[in-house]
Each structure stands twice: as structure tokens, then as C-alpha cells.
N, C-alpha and C. Protein backbone atom coordinates (compact mmCIF):
# COMPACT_ATOMS: atom_id res chain seq x y z
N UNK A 1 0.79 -1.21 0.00
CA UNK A 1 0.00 0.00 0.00
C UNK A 1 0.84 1.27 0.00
N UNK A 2 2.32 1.19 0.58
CA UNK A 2 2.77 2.61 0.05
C UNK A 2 2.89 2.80 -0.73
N UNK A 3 3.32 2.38 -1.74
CA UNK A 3 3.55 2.55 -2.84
C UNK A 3 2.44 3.41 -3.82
N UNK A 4 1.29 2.86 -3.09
CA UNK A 4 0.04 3.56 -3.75
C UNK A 4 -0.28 5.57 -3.30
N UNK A 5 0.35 5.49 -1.93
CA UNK A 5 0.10 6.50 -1.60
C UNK A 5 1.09 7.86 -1.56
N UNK A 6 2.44 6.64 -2.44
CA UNK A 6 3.32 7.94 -2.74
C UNK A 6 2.87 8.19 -4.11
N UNK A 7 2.24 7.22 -5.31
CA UNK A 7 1.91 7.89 -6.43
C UNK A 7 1.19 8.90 -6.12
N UNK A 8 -0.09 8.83 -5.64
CA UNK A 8 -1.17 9.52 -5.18
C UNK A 8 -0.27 11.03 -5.10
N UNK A 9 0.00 10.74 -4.06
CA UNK A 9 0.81 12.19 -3.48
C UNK A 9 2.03 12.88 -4.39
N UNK A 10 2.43 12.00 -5.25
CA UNK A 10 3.30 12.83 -6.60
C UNK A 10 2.60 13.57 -7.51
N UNK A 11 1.06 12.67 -8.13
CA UNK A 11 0.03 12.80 -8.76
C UNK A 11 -0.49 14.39 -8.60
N UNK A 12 -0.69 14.52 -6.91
CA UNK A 12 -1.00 15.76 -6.18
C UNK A 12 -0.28 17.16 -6.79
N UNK A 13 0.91 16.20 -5.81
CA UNK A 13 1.74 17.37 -6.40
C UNK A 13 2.07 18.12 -7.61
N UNK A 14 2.25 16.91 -8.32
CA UNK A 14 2.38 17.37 -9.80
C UNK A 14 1.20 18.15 -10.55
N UNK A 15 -0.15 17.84 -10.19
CA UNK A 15 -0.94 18.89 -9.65
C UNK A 15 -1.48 20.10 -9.64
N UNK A 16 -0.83 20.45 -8.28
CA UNK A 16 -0.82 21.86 -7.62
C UNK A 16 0.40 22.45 -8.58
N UNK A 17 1.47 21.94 -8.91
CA UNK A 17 2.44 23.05 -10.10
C UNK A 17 2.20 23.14 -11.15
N UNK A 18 1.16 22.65 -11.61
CA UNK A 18 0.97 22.53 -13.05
C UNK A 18 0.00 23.64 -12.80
N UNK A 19 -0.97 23.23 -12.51
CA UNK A 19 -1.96 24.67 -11.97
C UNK A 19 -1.15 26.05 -11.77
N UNK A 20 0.12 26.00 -10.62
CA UNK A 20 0.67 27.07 -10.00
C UNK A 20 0.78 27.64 -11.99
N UNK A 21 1.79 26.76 -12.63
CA UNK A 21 2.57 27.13 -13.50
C UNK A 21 1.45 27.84 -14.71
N UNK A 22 0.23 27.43 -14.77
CA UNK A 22 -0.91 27.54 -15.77
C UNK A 22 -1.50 29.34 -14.94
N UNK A 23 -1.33 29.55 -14.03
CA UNK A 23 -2.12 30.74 -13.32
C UNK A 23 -0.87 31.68 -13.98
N UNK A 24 0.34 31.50 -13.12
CA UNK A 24 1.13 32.52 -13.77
C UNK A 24 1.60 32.68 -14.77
N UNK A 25 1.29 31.67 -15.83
CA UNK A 25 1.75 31.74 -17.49
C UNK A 25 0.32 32.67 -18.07
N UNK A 26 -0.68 32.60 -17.32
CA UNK A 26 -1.65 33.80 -18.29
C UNK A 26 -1.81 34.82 -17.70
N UNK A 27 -1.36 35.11 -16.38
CA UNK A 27 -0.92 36.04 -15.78
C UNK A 27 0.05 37.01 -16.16
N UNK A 28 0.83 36.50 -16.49
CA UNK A 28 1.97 37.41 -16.59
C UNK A 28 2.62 36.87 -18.19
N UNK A 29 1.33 36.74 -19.15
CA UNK A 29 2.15 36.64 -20.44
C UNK A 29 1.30 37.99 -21.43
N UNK A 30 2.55 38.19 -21.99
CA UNK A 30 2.74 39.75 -22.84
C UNK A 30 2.07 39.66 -24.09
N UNK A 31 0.87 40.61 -24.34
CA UNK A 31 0.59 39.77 -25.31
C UNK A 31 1.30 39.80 -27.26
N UNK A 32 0.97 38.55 -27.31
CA UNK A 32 1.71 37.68 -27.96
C UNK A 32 1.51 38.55 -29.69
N UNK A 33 2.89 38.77 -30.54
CA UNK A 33 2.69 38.98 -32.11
C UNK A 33 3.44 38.28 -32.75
N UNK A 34 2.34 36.91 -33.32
CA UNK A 34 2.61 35.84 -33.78
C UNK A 34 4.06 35.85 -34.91
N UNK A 35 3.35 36.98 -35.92
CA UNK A 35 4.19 36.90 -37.31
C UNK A 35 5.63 37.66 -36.77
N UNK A 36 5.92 38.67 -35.46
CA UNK A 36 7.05 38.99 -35.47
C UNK A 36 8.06 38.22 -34.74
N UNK A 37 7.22 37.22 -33.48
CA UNK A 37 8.39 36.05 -33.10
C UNK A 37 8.52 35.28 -34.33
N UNK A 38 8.02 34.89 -35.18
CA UNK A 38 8.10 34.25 -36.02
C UNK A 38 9.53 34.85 -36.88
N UNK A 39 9.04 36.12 -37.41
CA UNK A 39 10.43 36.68 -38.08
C UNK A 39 11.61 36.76 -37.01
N UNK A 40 11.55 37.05 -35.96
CA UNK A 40 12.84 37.18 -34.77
C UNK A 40 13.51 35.43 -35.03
N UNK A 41 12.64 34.48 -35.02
CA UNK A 41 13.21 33.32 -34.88
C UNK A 41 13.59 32.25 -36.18
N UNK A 42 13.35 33.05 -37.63
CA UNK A 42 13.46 32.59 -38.48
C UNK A 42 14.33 33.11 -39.47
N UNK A 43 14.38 34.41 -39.15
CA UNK A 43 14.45 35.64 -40.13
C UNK A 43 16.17 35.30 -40.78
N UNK A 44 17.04 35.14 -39.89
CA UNK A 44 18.06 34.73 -39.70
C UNK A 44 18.94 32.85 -40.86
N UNK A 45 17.62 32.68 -40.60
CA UNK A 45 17.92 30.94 -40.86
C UNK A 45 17.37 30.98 -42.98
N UNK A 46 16.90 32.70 -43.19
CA UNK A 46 16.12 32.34 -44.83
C UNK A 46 14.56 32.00 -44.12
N UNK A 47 14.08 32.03 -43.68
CA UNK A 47 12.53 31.06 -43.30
C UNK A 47 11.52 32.53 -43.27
N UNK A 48 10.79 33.06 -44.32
CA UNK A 48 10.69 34.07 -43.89
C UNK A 48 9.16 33.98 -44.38
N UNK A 49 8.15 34.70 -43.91
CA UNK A 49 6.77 35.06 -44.54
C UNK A 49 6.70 35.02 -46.20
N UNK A 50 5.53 34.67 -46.15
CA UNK A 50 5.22 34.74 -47.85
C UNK A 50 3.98 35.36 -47.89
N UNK A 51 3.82 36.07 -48.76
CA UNK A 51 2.55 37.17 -48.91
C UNK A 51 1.00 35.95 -49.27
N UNK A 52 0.34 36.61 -49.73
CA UNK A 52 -1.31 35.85 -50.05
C UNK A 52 -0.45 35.77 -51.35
N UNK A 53 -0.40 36.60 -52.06
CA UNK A 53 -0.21 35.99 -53.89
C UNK A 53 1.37 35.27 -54.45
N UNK A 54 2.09 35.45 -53.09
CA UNK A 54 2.99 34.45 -53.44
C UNK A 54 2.52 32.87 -52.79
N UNK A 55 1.76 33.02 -52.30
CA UNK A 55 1.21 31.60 -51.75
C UNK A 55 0.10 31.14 -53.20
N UNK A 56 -0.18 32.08 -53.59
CA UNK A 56 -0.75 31.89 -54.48
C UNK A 56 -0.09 31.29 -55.92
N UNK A 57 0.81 32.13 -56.39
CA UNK A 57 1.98 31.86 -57.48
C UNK A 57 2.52 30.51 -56.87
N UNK A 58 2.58 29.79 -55.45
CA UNK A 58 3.56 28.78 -55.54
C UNK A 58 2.77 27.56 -55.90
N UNK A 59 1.26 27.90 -55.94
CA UNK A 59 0.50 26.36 -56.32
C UNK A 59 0.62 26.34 -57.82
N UNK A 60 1.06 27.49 -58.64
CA UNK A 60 1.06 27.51 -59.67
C UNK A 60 2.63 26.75 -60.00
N UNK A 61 3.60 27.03 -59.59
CA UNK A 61 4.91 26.11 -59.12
C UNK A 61 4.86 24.75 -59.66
N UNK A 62 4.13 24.44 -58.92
CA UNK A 62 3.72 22.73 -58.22
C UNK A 62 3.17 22.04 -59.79
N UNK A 63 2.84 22.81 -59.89
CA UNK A 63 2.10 22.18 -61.23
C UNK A 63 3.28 21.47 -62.77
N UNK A 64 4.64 21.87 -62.00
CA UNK A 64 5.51 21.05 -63.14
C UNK A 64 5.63 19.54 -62.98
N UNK A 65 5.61 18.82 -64.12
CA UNK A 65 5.41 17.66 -64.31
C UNK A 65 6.74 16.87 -64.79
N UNK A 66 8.07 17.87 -64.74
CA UNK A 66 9.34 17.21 -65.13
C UNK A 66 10.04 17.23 -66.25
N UNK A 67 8.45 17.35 -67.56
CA UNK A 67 8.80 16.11 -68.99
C UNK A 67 9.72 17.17 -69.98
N UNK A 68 10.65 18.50 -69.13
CA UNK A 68 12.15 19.05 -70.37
C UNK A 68 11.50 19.69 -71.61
N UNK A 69 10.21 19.83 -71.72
CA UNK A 69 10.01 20.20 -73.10
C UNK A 69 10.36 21.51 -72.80
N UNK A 70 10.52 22.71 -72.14
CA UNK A 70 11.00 23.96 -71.61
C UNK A 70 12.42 24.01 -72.14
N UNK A 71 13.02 23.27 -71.52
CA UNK A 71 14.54 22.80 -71.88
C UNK A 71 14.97 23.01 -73.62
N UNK A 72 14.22 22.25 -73.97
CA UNK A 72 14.35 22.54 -76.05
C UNK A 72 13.92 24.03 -76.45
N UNK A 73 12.88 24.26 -75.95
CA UNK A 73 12.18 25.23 -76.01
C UNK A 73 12.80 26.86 -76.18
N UNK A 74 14.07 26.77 -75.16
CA UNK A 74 14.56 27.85 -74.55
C UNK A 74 16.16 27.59 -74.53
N UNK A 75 16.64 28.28 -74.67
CA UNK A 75 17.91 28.09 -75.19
C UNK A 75 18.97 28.39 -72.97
N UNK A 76 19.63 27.39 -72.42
CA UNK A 76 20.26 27.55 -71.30
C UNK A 76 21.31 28.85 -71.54
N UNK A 77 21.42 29.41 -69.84
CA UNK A 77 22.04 30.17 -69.57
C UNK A 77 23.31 30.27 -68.91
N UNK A 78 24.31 29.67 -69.43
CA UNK A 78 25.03 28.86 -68.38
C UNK A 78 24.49 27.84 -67.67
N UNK A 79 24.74 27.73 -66.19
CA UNK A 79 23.94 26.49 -65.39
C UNK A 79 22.33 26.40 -65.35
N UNK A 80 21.99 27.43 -66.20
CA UNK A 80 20.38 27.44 -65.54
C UNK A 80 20.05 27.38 -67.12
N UNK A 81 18.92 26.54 -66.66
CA UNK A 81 18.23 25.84 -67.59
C UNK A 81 17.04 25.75 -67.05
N UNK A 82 16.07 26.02 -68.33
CA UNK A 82 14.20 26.32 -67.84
C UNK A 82 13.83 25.38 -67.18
N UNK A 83 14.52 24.40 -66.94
CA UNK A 83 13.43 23.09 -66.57
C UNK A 83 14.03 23.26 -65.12
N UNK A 84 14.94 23.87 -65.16
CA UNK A 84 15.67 23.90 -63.15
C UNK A 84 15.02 25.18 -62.26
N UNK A 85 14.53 26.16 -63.11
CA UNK A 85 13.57 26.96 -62.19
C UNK A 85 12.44 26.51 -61.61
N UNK A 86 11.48 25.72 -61.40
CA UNK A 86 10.33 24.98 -61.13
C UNK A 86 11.31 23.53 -60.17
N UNK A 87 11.87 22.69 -60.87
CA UNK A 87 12.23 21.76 -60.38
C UNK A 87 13.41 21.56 -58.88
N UNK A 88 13.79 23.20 -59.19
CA UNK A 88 14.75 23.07 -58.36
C UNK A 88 14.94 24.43 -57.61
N UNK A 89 15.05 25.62 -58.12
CA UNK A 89 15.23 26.69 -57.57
C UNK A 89 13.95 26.96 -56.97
N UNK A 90 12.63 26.69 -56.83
CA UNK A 90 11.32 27.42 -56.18
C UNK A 90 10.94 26.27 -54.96
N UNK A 91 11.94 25.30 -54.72
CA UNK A 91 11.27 23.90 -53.65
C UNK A 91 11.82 24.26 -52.57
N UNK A 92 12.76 25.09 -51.77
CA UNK A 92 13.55 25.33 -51.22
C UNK A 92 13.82 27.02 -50.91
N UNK A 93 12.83 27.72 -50.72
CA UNK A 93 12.88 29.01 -50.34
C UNK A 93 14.15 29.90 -49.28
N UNK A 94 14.33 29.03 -48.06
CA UNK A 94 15.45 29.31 -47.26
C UNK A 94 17.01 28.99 -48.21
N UNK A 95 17.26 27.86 -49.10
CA UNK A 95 18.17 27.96 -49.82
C UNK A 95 18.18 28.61 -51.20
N UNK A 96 17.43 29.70 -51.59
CA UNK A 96 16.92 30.32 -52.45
C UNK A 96 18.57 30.96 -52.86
N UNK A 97 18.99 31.47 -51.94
CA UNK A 97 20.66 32.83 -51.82
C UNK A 97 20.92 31.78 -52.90
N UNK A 98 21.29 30.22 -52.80
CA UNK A 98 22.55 29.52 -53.46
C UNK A 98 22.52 29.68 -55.10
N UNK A 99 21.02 30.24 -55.82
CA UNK A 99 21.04 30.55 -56.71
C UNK A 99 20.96 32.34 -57.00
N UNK A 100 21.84 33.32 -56.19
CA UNK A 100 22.28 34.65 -56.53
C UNK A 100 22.92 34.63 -57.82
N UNK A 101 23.83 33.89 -58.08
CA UNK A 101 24.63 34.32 -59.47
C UNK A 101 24.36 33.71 -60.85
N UNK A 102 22.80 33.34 -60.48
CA UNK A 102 22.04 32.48 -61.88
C UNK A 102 21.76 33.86 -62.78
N UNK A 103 21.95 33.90 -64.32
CA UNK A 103 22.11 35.16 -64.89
C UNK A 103 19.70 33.76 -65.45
N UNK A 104 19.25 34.74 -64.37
CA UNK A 104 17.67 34.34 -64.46
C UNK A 104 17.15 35.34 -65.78
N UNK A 105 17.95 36.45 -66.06
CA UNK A 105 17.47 37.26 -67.58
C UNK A 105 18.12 36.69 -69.03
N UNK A 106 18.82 35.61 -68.70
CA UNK A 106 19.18 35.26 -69.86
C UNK A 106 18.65 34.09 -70.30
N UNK A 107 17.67 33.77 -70.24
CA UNK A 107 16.53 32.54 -70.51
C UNK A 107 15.45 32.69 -70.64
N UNK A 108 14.80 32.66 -71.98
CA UNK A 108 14.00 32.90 -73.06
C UNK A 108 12.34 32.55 -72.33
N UNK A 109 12.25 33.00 -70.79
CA UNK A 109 10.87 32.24 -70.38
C UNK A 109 10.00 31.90 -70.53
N UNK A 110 9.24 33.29 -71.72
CA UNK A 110 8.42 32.92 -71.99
C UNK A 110 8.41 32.32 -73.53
N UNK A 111 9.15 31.68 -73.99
CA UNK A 111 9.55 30.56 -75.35
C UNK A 111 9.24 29.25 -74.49
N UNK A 112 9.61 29.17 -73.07
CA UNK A 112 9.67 27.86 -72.71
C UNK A 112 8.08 27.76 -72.17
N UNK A 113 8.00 28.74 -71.48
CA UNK A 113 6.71 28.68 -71.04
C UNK A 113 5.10 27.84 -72.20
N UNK A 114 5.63 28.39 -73.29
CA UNK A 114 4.63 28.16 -74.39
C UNK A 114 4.57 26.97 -74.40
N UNK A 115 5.80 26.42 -74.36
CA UNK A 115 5.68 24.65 -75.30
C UNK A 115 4.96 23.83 -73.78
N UNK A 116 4.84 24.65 -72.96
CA UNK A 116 4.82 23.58 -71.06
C UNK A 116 3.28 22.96 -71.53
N UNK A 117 3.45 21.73 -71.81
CA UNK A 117 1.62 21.47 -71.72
C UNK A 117 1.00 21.14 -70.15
N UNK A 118 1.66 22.05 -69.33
CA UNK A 118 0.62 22.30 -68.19
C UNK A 118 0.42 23.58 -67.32
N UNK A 119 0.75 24.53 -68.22
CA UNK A 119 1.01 25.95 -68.25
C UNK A 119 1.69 26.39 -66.64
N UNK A 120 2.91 25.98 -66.25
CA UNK A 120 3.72 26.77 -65.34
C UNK A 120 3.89 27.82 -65.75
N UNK A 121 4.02 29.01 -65.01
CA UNK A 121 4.46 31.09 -65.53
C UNK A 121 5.60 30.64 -65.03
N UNK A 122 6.52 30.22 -65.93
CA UNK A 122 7.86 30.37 -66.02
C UNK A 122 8.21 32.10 -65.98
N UNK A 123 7.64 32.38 -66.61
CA UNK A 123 8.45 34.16 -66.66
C UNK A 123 8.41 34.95 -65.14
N UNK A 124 6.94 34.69 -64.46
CA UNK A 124 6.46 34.94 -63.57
C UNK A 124 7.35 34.06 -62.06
N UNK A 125 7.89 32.54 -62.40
CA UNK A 125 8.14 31.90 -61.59
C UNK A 125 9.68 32.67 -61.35
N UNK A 126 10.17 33.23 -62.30
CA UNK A 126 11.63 33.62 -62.10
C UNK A 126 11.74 35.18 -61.95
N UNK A 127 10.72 35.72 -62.00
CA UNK A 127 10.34 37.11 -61.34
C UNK A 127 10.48 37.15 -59.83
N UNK A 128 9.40 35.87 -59.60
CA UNK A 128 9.34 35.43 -58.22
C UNK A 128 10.74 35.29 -57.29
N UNK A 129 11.78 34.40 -58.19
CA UNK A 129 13.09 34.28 -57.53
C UNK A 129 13.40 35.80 -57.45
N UNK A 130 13.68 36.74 -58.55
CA UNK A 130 14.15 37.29 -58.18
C UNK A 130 14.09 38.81 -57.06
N UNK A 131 12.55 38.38 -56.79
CA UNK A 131 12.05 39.32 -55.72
C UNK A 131 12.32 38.80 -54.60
N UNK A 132 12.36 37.22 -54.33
CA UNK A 132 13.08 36.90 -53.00
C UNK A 132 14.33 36.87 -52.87
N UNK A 133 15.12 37.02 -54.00
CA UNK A 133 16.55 37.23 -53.65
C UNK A 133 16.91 38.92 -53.23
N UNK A 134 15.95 39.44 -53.87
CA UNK A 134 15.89 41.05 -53.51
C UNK A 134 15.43 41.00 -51.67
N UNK A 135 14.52 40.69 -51.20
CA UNK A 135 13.75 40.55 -50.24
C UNK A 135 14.55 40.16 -48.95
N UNK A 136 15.54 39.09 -49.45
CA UNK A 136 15.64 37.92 -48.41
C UNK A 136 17.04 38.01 -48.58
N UNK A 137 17.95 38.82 -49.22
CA UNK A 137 19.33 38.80 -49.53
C UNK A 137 19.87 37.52 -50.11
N UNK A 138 21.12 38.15 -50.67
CA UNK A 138 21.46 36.68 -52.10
C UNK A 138 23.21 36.26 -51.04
N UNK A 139 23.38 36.70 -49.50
CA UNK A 139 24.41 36.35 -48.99
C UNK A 139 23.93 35.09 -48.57
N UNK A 140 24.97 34.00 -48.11
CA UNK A 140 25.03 33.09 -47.27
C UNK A 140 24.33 33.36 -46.37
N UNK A 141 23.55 32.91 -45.35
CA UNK A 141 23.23 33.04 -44.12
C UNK A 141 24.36 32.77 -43.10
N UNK A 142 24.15 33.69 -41.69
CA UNK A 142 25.29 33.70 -40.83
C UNK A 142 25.21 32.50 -40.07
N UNK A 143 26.21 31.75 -39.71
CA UNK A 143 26.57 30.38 -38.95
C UNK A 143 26.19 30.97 -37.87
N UNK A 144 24.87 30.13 -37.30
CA UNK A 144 25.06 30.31 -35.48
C UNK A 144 26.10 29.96 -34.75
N UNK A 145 25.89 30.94 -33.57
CA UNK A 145 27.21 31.10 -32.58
C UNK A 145 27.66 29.35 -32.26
N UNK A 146 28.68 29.46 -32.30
CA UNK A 146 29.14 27.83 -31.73
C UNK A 146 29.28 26.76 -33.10
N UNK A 147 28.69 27.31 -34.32
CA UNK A 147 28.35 26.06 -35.20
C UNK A 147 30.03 25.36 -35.52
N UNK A 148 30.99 26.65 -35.55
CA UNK A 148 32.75 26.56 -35.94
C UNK A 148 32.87 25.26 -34.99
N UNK A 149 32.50 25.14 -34.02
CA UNK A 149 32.94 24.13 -32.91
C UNK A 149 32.41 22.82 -33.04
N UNK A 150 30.94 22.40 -33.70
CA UNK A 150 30.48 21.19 -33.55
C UNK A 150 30.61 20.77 -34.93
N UNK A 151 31.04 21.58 -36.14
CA UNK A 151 31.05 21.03 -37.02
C UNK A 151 29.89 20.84 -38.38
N UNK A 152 28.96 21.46 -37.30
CA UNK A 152 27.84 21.50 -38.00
C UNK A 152 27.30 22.61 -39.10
N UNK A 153 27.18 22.32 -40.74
CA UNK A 153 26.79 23.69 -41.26
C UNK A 153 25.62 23.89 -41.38
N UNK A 154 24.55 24.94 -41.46
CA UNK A 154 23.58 25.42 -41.93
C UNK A 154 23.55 25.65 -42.82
């Protein structure tokens, strides 16, 4: 039977602080602006808000199907090639910077756009990049404090 009556009495306890801890957490909490902890705790890492019509433009994104006809279509720009804006540069918003030195005006968008038989806005999709590289800066992001030490990159 002790055994029963020290759960009991942990049970209690645990309890009365959870309560204590629930009174003074709405007591004494500030009130809360969702979207700016959000930027304080992201802002840093690339992770940043997206408007209504860029949420909008990204379902339009989604809609590539892979099949390169863009690619013939449109003549490459160095490394960038029509079929890598959709497939690769718009999936990955926080690593957006790694494509800063893509020359995105030298690719014929809307030539590629035409032949897409599932109408992606290629012209529009690489507008898009380049307002978040404007937006969101085209530097590296800064290594958190300590990362030199564990080895770890961001």
C-alpha cells in the first residue's frame, strides 16, 4: 500500500504546479505577435513570410510535371536551364541565396513557357526568384554562434 500512496501524493503534487505554472503563465504573459516572433526566430535561418499571392503563385509552381520540353524550347544560360527553375530553384525558399549568381534574364521564359503542356508562368516563376533574392538577400546566411565548434553547417 505505500507505494500507492506515494503515487497519489506525486500525482498531487504534480498537480498543484501545473496549476501554479498555468495561473502565472496567463498572468503574466505579454501579449503575444505571432508573425514577429516568427520573423525574430526565423528571419536569420532564410525562413521568412510569404505574402497571399505568393502563396498563391507557388500552387502555380507545383504544377511542373518534369517532362524538359522547356529545356528545347529555350535556349540555357550557363547552369540554368528552364526546366531547373520549377524543379529546383522554387522547392527550397530558405536555400533560395545559393542561386544569386544564376544570370535568371538570360533565358528565353516565356519561349519555354509556351511549349509547357501544363502551363507553369515560367516568366512569372523567375520574377518570383528574383524578388526573394531582392527581399531575403542573395548572402550566405550567418553560422550560429558555436556552429565553428560542432562542425555542423547550416
Amino acid at each position: 500500500m505505500p507505494g500507492r500512496w506515494q503515487r497519489a501524493n506525486a500525482l498531487r503534487r504534480l498537480a498543484v504546479l501545473y496549476a501554479r505554472h498555468t495561473v502565472r503563465r496567463s498572468l503574466h504573459r505579454a501579449p503575444d505577435d505571432g508573425l514577429a516572433r516568427f520573423e525574430e526566430l526565423y528571419t536569420p535561418e532564410r525562413i521568412t513570410a510569404i505574402t497571399v499571392s505568393e502563396r498563391e503563385q507557388m500552387t502555380e509552381h507545383g504544377r511542373c510535371i518534369g517532362c524538359g520540353l522547356c529545356g528545347f524550347a529555350a535556349a540555357r544560360a550557363g547552369y540554368l536551364r528552364a526546366e531547373r527553375l520549377p524543379s529546383q530553384l522554387t522547392r527550397s525558399l530558405p536555400d533560395l541565396w545559393t542561386s544569386r549568381e544564376l544570370d535568371l534574364e538570360g533565358v528565353d521564359w516565356a519561349a519555354a513557357a509556351a511549349v509547357c503542356p501544363v502551363g507553369v508562368p515560367l516568366a512569372e516563376m523567375s520574377l518570383f526568384v528574383a524578388d526573394r533574392l531582392r527581399r531575403d538577400g542573395s548572402a550566405p546566411p550567418a553560422q550560429p554562434p558555436g556552429a565553428h565548434l560542432t562542425g555542423k553547417a547550416t
